[in-house]
N, C-alpha and C. Protein backbone atom coordinates (compact mmCIF):
# COMPACT_ATOMS: atom_id res chain seq x y z
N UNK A 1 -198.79 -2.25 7.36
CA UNK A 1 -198.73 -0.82 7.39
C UNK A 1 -197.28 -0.37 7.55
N UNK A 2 -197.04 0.70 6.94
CA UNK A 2 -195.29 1.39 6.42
C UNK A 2 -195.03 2.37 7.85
N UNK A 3 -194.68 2.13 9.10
CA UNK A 3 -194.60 3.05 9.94
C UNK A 3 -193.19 3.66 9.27
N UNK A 4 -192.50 3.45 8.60
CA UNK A 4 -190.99 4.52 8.37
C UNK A 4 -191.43 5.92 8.24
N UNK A 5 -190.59 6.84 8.88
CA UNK A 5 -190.88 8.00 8.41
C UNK A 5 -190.72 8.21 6.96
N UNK A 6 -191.17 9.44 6.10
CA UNK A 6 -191.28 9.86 4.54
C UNK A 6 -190.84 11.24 5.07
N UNK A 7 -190.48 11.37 3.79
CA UNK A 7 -190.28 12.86 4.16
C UNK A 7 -190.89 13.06 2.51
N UNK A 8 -191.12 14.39 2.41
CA UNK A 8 -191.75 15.00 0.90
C UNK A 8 -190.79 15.42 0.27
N UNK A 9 -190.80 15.69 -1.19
CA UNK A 9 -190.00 16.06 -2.20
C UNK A 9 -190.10 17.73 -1.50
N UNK A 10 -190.68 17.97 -1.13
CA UNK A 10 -190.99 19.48 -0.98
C UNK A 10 -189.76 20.00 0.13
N UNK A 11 -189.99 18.73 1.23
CA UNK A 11 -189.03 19.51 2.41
C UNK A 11 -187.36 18.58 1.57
N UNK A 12 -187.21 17.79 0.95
CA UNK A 12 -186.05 17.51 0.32
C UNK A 12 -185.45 18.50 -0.45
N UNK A 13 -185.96 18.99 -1.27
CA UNK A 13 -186.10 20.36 -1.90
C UNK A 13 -185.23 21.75 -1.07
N UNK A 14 -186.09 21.51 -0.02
CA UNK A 14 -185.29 22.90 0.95
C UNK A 14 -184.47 22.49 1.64
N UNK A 15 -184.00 21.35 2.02
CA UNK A 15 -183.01 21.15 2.37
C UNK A 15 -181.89 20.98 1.48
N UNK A 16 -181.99 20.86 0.25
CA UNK A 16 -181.14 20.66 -0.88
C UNK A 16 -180.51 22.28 -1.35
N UNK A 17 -181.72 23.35 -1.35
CA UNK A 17 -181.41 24.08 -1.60
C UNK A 17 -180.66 25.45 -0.11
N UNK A 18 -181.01 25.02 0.83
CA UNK A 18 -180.31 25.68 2.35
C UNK A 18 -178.85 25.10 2.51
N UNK A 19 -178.80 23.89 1.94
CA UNK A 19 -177.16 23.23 1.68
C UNK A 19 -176.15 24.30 0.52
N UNK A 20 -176.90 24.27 -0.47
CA UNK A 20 -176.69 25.39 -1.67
C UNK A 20 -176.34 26.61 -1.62
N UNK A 21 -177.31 27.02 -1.08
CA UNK A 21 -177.49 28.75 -0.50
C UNK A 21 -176.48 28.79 0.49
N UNK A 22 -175.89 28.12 1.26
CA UNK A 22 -175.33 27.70 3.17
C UNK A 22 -173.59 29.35 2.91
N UNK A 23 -173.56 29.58 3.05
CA UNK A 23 -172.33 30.52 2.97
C UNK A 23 -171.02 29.97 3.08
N UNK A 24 -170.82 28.24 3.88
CA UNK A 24 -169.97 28.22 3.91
C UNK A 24 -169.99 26.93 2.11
N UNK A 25 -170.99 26.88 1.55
CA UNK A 25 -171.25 26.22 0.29
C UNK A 25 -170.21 26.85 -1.09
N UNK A 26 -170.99 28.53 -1.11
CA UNK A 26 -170.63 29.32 -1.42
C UNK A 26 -169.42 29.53 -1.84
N UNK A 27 -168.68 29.47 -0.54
CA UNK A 27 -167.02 29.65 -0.44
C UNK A 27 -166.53 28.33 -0.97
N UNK A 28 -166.72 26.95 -0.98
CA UNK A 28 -166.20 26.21 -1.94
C UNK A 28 -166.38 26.29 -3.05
N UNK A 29 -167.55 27.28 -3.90
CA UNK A 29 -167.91 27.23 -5.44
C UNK A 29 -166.78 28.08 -5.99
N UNK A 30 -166.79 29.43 -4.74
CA UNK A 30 -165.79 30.19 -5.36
C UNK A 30 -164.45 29.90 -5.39
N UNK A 31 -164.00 28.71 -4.46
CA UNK A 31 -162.35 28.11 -4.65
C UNK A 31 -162.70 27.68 -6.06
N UNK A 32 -163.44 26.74 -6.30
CA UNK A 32 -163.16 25.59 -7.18
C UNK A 32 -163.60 26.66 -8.39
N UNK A 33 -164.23 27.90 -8.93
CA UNK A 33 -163.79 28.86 -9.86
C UNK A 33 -162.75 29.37 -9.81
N UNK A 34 -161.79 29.64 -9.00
CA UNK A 34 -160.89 30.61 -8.59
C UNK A 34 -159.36 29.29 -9.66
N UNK A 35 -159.76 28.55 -9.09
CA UNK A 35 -158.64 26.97 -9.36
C UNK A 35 -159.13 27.24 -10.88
N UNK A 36 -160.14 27.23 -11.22
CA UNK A 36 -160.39 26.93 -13.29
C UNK A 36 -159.87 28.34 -13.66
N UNK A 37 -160.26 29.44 -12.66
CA UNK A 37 -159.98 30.70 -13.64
C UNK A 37 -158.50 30.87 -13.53
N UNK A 38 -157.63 30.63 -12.60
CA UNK A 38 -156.28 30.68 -12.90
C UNK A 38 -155.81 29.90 -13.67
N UNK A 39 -156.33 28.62 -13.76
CA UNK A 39 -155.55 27.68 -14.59
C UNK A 39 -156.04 27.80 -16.27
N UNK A 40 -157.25 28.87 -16.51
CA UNK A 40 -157.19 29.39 -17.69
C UNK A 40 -156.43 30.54 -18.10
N UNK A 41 -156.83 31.13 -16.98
CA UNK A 41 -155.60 31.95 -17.48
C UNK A 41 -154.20 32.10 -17.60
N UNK A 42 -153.70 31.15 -16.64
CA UNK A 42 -152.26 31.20 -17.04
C UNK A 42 -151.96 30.09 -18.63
N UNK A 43 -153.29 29.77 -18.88
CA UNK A 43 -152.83 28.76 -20.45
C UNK A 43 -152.95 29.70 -21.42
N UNK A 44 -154.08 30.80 -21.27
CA UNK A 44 -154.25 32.13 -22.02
C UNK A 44 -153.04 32.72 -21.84
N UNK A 45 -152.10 33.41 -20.24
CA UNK A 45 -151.12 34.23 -20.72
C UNK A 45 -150.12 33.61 -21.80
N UNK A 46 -149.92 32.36 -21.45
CA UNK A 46 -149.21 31.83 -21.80
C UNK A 46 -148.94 31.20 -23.53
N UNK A 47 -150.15 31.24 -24.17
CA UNK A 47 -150.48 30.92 -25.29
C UNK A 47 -150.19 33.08 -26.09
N UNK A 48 -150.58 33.77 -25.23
CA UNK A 48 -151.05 34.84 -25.79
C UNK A 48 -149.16 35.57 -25.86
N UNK A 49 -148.33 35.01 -24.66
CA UNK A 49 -146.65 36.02 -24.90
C UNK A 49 -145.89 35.14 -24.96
N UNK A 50 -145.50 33.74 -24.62
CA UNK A 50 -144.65 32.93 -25.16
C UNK A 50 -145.60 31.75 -25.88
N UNK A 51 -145.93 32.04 -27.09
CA UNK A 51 -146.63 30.60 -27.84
C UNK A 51 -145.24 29.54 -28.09
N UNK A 52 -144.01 29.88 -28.20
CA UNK A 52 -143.60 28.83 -28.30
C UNK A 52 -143.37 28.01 -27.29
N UNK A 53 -143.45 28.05 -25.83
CA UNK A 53 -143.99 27.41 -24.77
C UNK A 53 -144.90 26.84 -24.60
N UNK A 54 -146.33 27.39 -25.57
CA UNK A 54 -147.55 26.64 -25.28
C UNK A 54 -147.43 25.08 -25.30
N UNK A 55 -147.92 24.30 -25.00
CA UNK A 55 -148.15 22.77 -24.81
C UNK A 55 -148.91 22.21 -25.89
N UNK A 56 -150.02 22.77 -25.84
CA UNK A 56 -151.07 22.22 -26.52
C UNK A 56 -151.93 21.02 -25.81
N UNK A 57 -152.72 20.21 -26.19
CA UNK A 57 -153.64 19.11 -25.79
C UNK A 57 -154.74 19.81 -24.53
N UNK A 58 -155.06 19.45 -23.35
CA UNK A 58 -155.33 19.90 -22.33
C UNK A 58 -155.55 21.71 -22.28
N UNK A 59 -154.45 22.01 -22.98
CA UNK A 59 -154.19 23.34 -22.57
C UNK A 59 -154.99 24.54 -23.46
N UNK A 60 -154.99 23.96 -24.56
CA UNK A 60 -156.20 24.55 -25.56
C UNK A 60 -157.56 24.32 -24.68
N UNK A 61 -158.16 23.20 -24.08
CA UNK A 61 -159.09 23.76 -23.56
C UNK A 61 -159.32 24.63 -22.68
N UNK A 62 -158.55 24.79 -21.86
CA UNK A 62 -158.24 25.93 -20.53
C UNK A 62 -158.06 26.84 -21.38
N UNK A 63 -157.75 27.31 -22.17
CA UNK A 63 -157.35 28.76 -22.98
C UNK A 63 -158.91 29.52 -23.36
N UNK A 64 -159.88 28.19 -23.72
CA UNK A 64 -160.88 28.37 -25.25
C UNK A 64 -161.83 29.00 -24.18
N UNK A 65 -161.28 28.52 -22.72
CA UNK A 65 -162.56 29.01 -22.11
C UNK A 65 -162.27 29.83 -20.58
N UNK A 66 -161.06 30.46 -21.59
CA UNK A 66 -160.57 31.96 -20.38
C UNK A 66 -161.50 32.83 -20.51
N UNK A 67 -161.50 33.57 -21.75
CA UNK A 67 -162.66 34.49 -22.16
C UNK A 67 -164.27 34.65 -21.99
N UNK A 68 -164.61 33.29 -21.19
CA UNK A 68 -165.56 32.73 -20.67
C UNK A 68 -165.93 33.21 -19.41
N UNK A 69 -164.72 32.79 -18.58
CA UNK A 69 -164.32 33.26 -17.37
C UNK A 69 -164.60 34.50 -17.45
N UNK A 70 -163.72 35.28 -17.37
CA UNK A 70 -162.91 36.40 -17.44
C UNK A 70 -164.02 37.16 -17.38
N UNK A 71 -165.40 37.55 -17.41
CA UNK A 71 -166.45 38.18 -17.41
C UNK A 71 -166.72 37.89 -16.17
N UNK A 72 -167.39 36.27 -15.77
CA UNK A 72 -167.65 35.98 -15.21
C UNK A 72 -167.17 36.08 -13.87
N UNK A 73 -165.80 36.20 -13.97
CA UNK A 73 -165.20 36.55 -12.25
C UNK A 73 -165.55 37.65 -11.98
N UNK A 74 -166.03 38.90 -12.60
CA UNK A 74 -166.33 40.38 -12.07
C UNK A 74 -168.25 39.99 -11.63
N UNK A 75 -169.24 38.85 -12.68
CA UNK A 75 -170.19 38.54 -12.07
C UNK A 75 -170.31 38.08 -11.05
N UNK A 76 -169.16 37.05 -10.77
CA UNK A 76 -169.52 35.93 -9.58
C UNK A 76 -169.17 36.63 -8.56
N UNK A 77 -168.46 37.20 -8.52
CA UNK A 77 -167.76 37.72 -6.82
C UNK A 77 -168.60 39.16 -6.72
N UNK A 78 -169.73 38.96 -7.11
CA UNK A 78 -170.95 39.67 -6.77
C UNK A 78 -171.56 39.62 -5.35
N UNK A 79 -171.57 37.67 -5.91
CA UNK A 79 -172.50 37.16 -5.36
C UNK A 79 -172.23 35.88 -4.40
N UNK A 80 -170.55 35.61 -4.58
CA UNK A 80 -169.95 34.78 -4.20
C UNK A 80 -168.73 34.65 -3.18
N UNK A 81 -168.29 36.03 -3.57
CA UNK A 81 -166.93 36.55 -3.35
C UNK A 81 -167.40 37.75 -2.32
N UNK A 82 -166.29 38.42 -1.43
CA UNK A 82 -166.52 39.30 -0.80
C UNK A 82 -166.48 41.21 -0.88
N UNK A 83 -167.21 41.08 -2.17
CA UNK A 83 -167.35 42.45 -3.02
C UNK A 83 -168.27 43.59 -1.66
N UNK A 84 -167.97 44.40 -1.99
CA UNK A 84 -168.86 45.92 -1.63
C UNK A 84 -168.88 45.32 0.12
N UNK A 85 -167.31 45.01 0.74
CA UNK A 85 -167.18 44.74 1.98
C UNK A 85 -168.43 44.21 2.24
N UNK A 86 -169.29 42.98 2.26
CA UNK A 86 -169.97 42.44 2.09
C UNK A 86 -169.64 41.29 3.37
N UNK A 87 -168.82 40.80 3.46
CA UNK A 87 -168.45 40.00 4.65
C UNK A 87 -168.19 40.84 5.90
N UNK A 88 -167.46 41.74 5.82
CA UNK A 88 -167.28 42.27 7.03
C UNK A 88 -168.33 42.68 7.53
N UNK A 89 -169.68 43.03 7.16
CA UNK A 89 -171.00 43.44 7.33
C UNK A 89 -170.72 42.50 8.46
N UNK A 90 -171.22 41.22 7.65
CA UNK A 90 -172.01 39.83 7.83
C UNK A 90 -170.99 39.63 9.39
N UNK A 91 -169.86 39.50 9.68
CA UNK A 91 -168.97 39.48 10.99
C UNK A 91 -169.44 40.14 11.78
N UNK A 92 -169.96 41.31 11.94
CA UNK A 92 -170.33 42.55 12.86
C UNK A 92 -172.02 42.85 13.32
N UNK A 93 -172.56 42.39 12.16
CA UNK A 93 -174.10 41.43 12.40
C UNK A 93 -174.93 42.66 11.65
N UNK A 94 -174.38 43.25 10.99
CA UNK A 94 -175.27 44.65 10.13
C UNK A 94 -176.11 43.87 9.43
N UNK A 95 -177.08 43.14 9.38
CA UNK A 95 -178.33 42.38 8.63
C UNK A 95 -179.17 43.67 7.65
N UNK A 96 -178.70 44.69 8.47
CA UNK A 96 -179.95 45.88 7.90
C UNK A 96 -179.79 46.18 6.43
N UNK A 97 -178.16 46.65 6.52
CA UNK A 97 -177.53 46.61 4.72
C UNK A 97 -177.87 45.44 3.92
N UNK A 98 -178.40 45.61 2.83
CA UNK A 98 -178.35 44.64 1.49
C UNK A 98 -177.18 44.24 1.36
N UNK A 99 -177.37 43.23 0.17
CA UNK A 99 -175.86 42.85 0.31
C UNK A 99 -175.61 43.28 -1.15
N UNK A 100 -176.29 44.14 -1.94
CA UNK A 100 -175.54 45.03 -3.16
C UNK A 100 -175.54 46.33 -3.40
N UNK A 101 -176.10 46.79 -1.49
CA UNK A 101 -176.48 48.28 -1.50
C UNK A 101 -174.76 48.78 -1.72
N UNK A 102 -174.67 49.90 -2.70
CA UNK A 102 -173.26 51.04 -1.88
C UNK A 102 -173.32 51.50 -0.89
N UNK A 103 -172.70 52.12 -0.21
CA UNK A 103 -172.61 53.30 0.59
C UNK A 103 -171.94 54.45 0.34
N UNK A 104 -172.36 55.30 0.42
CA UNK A 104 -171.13 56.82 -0.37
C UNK A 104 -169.81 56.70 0.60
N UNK A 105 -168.90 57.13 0.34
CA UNK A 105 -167.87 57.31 1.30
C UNK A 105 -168.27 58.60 1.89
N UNK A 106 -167.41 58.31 3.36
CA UNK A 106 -167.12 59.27 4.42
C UNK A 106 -166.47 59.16 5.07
C-alpha cells in the first residue's frame, strides 16, 4: 500500500495559477516586457532616423516586432502596470475600488 501523500491535478492547478496571478509575479512579467519593449524600440528609433547606423542581424528582429509591442504596452499596464493609481489603492487597503473603476476628479 502507497502511504505517500498525492496531491490532485486540481489543487496543482491552483497553486500554479495563485503563483501566476501572485502580484509580486506580475511585476516580473512587466520588467521582462518593459526590457523587450525598449530594446525594440530603440532598434525601431534607430532603424526609423539614423538607418545608416542600423546593424542589422538580431536587430531586424527587435524592430519587426516594435509595432507589436507598442499597442500592447497601453494593454498591459492595464493589467500589469500601475495604471488608474491602482497600487496606491492596494498600499492603503481600499479593496472596495475595482481595479479599472475611474474616479471623476475632485
Amino acid at each position: 500500500m502507497n502511504l505517500a501523500p498525492t496531491c490532485s491535478n486540481h489543487m496543482i492547478n491552483n497553486n500554479i495559477i495563485s503563483i501566476l496571478a501572485h502580484p509580486a509575479t506580475k511585476r516580473i512579467y512587466w520588467v521582462l516586457f518593459a526590457i523587450l519593449f525598449y530594446n525594440s524600440g530603440q532598434s525601431f528609433t534607430v532603424w526609423l532616423l539614423e538607418p545608416e547606423s542600423f546593424k542589422g542581424g538580431l536587430d531586424w528582429a527587435w524592430m519587426i516586432i516594435f509595432p507589436i509591442l507598442f499597442p500592447a504596452f497601453f494593454l498591459l499596464n492595464q493589467h500589469l502596470g500601475c495604471s488608474n493609481d491602482y497600487c496606491s489603492r492596494l498600499k492603503h487597503g481600499d479593496n472596495a475600488i475595482e481595479p479599472n473603476h475611474r474616479q471623476m476628479p475632485g
